[in-house]
Protein backbone atom coordinates (compact mmCIF):
# COMPACT_ATOMS: atom_id res chain seq x y z
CA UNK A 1 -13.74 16.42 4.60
CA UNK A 2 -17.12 15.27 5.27
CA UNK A 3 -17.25 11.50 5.59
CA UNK A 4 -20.26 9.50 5.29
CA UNK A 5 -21.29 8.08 8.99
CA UNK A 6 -22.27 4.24 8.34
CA UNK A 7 -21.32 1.25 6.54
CA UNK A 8 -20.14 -0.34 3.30
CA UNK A 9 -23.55 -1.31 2.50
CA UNK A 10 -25.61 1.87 3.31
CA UNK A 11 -22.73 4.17 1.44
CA UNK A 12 -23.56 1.97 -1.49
CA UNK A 13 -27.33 2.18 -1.21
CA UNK A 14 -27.14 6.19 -0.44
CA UNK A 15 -24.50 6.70 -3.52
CA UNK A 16 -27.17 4.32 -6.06
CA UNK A 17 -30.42 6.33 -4.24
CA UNK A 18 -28.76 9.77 -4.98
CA UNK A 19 -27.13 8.61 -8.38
CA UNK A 20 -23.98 9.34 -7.43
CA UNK A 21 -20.05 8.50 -7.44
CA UNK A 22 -19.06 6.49 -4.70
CA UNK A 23 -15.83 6.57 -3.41
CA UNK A 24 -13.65 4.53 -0.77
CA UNK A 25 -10.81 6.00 1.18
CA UNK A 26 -8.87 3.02 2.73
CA UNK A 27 -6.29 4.28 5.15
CA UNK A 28 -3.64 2.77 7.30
CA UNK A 29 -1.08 3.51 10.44
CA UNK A 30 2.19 4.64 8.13
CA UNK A 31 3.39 7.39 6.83
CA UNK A 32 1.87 7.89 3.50
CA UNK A 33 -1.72 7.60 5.54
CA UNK A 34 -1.07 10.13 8.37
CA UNK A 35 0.27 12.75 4.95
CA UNK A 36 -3.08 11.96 3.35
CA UNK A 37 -5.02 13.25 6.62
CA UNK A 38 -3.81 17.01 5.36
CA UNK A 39 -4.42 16.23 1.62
CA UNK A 40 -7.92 15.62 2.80
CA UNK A 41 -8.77 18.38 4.88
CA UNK A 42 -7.42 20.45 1.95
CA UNK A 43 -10.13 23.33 0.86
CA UNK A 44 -9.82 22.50 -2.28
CA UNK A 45 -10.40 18.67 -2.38
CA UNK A 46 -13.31 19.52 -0.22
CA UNK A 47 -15.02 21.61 -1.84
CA UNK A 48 -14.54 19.65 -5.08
CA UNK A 49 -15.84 16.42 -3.45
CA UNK A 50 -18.81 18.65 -2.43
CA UNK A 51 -19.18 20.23 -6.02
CA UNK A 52 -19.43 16.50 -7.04
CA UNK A 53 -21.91 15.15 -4.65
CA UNK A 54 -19.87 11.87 -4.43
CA UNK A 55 -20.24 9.72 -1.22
CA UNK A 56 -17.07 9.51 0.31
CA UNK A 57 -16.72 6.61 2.95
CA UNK A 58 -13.26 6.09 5.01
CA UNK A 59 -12.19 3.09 6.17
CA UNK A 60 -9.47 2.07 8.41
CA UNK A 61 -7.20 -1.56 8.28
CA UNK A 62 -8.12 -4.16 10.26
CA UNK A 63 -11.93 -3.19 11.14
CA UNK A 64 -14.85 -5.52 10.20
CA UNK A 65 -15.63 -3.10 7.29
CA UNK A 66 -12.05 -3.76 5.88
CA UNK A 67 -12.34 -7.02 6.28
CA UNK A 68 -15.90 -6.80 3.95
CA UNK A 69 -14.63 -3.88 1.59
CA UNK A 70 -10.98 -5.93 0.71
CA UNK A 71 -12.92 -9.51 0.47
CA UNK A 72 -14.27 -7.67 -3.06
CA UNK A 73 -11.85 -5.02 -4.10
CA UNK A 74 -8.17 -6.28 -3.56
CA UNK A 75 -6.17 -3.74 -1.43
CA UNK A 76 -2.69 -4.43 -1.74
CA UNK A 77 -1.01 -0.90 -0.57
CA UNK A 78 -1.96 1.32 2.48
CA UNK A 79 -3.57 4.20 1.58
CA UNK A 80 -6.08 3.63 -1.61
CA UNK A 81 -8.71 5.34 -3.32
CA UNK A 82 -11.24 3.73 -4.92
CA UNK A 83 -13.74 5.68 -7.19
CA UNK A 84 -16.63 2.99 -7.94
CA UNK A 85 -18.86 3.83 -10.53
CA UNK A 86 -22.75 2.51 -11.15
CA UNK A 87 -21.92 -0.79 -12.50
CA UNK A 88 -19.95 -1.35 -9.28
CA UNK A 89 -16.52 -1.25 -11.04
CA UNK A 90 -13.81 1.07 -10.25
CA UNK A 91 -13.27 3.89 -12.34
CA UNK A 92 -10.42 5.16 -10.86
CA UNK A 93 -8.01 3.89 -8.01
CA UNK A 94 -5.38 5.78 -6.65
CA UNK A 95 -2.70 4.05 -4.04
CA UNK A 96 -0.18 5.54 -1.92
CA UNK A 97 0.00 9.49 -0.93
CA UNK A 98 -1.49 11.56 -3.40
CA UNK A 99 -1.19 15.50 -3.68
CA UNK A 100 -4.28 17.57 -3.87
CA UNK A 101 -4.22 18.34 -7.46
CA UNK A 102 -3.84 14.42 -7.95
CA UNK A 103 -6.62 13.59 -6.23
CA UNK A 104 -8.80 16.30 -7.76
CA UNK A 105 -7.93 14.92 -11.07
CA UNK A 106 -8.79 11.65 -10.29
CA UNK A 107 -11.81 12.59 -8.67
CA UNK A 108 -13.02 15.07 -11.89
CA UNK A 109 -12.03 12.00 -14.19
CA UNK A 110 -14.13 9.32 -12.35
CA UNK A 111 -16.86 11.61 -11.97
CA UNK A 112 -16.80 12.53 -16.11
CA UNK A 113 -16.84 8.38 -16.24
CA UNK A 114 -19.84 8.29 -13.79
CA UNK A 115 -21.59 10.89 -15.59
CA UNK A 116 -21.22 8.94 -18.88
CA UNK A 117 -22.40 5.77 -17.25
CA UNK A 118 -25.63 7.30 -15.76
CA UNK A 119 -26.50 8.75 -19.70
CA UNK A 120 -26.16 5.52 -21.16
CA UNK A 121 -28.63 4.21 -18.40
CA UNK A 122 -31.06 6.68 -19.17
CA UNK A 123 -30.96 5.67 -23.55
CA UNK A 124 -35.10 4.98 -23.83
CA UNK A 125 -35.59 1.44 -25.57
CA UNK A 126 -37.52 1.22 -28.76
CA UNK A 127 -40.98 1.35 -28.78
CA UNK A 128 -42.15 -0.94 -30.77
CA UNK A 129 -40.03 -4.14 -31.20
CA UNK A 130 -40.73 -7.66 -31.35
CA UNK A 131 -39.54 -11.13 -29.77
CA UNK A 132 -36.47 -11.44 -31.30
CA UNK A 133 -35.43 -7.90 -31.30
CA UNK A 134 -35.68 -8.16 -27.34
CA UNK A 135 -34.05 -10.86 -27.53
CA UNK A 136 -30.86 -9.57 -29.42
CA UNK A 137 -30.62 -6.07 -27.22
CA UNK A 138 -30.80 -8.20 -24.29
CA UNK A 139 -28.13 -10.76 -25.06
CA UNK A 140 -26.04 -7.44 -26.89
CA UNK A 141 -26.56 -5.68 -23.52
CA UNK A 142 -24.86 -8.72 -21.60
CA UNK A 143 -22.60 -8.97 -24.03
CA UNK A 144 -21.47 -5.55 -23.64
CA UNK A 145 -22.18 -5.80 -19.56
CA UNK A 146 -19.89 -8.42 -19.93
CA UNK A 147 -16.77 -6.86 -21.64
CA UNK A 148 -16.89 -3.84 -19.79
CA UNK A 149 -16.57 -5.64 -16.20
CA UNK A 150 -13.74 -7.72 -18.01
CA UNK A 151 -12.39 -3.99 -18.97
CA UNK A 152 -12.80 -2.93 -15.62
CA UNK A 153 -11.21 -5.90 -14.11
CA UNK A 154 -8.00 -6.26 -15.96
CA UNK A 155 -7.52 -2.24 -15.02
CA UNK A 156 -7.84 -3.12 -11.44
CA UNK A 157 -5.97 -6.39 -11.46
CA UNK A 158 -3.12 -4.47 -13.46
CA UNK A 159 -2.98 -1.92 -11.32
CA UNK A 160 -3.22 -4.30 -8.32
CA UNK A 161 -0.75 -6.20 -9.91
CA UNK A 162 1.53 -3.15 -10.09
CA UNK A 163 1.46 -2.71 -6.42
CA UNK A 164 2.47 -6.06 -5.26
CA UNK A 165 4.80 -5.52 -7.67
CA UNK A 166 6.40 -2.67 -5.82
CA UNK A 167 5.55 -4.20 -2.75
CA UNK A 168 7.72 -7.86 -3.89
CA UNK A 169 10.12 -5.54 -4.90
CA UNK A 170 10.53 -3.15 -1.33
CA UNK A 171 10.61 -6.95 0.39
CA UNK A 172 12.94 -7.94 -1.80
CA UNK A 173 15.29 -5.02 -1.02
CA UNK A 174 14.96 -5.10 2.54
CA UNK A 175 16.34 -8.97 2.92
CA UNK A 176 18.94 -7.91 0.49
CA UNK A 177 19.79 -5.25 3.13
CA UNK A 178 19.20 -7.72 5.33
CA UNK A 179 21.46 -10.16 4.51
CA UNK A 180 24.07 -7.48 3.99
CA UNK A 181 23.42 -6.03 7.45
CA UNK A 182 23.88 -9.76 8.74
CA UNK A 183 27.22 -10.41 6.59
CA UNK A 184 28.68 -7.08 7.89
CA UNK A 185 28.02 -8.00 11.42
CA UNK A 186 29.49 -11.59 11.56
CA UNK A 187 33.03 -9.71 9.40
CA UNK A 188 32.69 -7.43 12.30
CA UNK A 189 32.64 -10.17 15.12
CA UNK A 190 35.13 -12.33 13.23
CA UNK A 191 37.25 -9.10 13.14
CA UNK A 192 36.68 -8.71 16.88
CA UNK A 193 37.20 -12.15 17.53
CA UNK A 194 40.85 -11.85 15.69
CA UNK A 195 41.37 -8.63 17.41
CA UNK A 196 41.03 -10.47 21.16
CA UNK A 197 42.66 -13.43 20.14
CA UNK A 198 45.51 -11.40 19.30
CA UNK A 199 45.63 -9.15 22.18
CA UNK A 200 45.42 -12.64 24.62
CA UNK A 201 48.26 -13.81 23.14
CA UNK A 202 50.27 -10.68 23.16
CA UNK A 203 48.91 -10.25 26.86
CA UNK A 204 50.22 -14.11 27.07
CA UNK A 205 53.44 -13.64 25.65
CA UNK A 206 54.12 -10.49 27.72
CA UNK A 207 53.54 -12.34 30.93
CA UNK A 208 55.55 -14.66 29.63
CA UNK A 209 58.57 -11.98 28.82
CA UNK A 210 58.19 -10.99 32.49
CA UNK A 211 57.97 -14.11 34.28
CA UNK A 212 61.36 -14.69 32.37
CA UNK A 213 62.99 -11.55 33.43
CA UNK A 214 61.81 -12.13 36.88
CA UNK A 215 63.44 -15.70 37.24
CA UNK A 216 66.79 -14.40 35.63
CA UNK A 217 67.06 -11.64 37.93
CA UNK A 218 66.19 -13.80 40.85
CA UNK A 219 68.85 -15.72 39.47
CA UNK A 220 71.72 -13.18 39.18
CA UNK A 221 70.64 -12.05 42.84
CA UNK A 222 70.85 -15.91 44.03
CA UNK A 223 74.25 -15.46 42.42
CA UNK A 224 75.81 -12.45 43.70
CA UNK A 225 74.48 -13.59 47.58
CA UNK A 226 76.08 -16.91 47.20
């Protein structure tokens, strides 16, 4: 995969300058991240991301351009895909380990999106219109700026909501299994606990058993000398 060498800011500016998708690979250190290293290297989502032109960008957790990237799209799960159209919204966002034909899929249907979005751009105005006709397309034209980056944001925050979702829920399984694990090891040291006690006294009351054989047979032998 061929990644674009620079920062957030000059992927942006070469994806705008070349009128193209622009998409964000945000890996981690787990699993699912060190999987997506094949998925990536895969002929096939290569040579579709080349097909596309798209700028691909990776970025890795916990560097200064995480930091920057996260502070405007969310990132709540380690890997994610972000496929950020013209306007600057995502148009598609994929999270976790994806297969190829996943990825390709996501990639073809942000890049149909992006294609849309760059037709609409080009729509010549009128010619001839007056004052209050500018007027109207302009406020129309925020209006509709307006709703889709309100479209766009409830499909990211719903989908970010989803993951911290999942991720509330994983937490909340692990203390479960937490707590479980912690019950079953203070029944197992009570248990243990019982077991000692138990074998001290019997150890106890065995010593005792002898020490009283002992002192009658000393007895009897005090007997039969005297």
């Amino acid at each position: 995969m061929l990644w674009f060498e620079g920062s957030v800011a000059e992927a942006i500016q070469r994806a705008r300058a070349s009128r193209k998708l622009f998409v964000v690979y945000v890996e981690g250190s787990n699993d699912d991240s060190k999987r997506m290293d094949d998925v990536w290297s895969n002929s096939r989502v290569v040579d579709e991301f080349e097909r596309s032109g798209a700028v691909a960008l990776k970025i890795t957790e916990k560097t200064p351009e995480y930091q920057q990237f996260s502070q405007i799209y969310p990132v709540a799960v380690l890997p994610s895909m972000y496929f950020i159209g013209e306007k600057g919204f995502p148009l598609e966002v994929g999270v976790g380990y994806l297969k190829e034909i996943e990825l390709v899929a996501r990639l073809r249907r942000a890049d149909d999106a992006h294609g849309k979005e760059m037709e609409s751009k080009e729509v010549p105005a009128p010619v001839q219109t007056n004052d209050n006709e500018i007027k109207n397309e302009e406020e129309i034209e925020k209006d509709s700026s307006a709703d889709a980056a309100r479209t766009e944001t409830i499909s990211l925050q719903e989908r970010t909501d989803r993951a911290r979702a999942r991720l509330a829920e994983i937490r909340r399984r692990k203390e479960e299994q937490r707590v479980e694990d912690e019950k079953s090891r203070e029944l197992a040291r009570r248990e243990l606990g019982r077991n000692v006690h138990q074998a001290q006294e019997k150890r106890s009351n065995q010593q005792a058993l002898e020490w009283a054989r002992k002192q009658k047979k000393e007895k009897e032998e005090d007997r039969k000398s005297g």
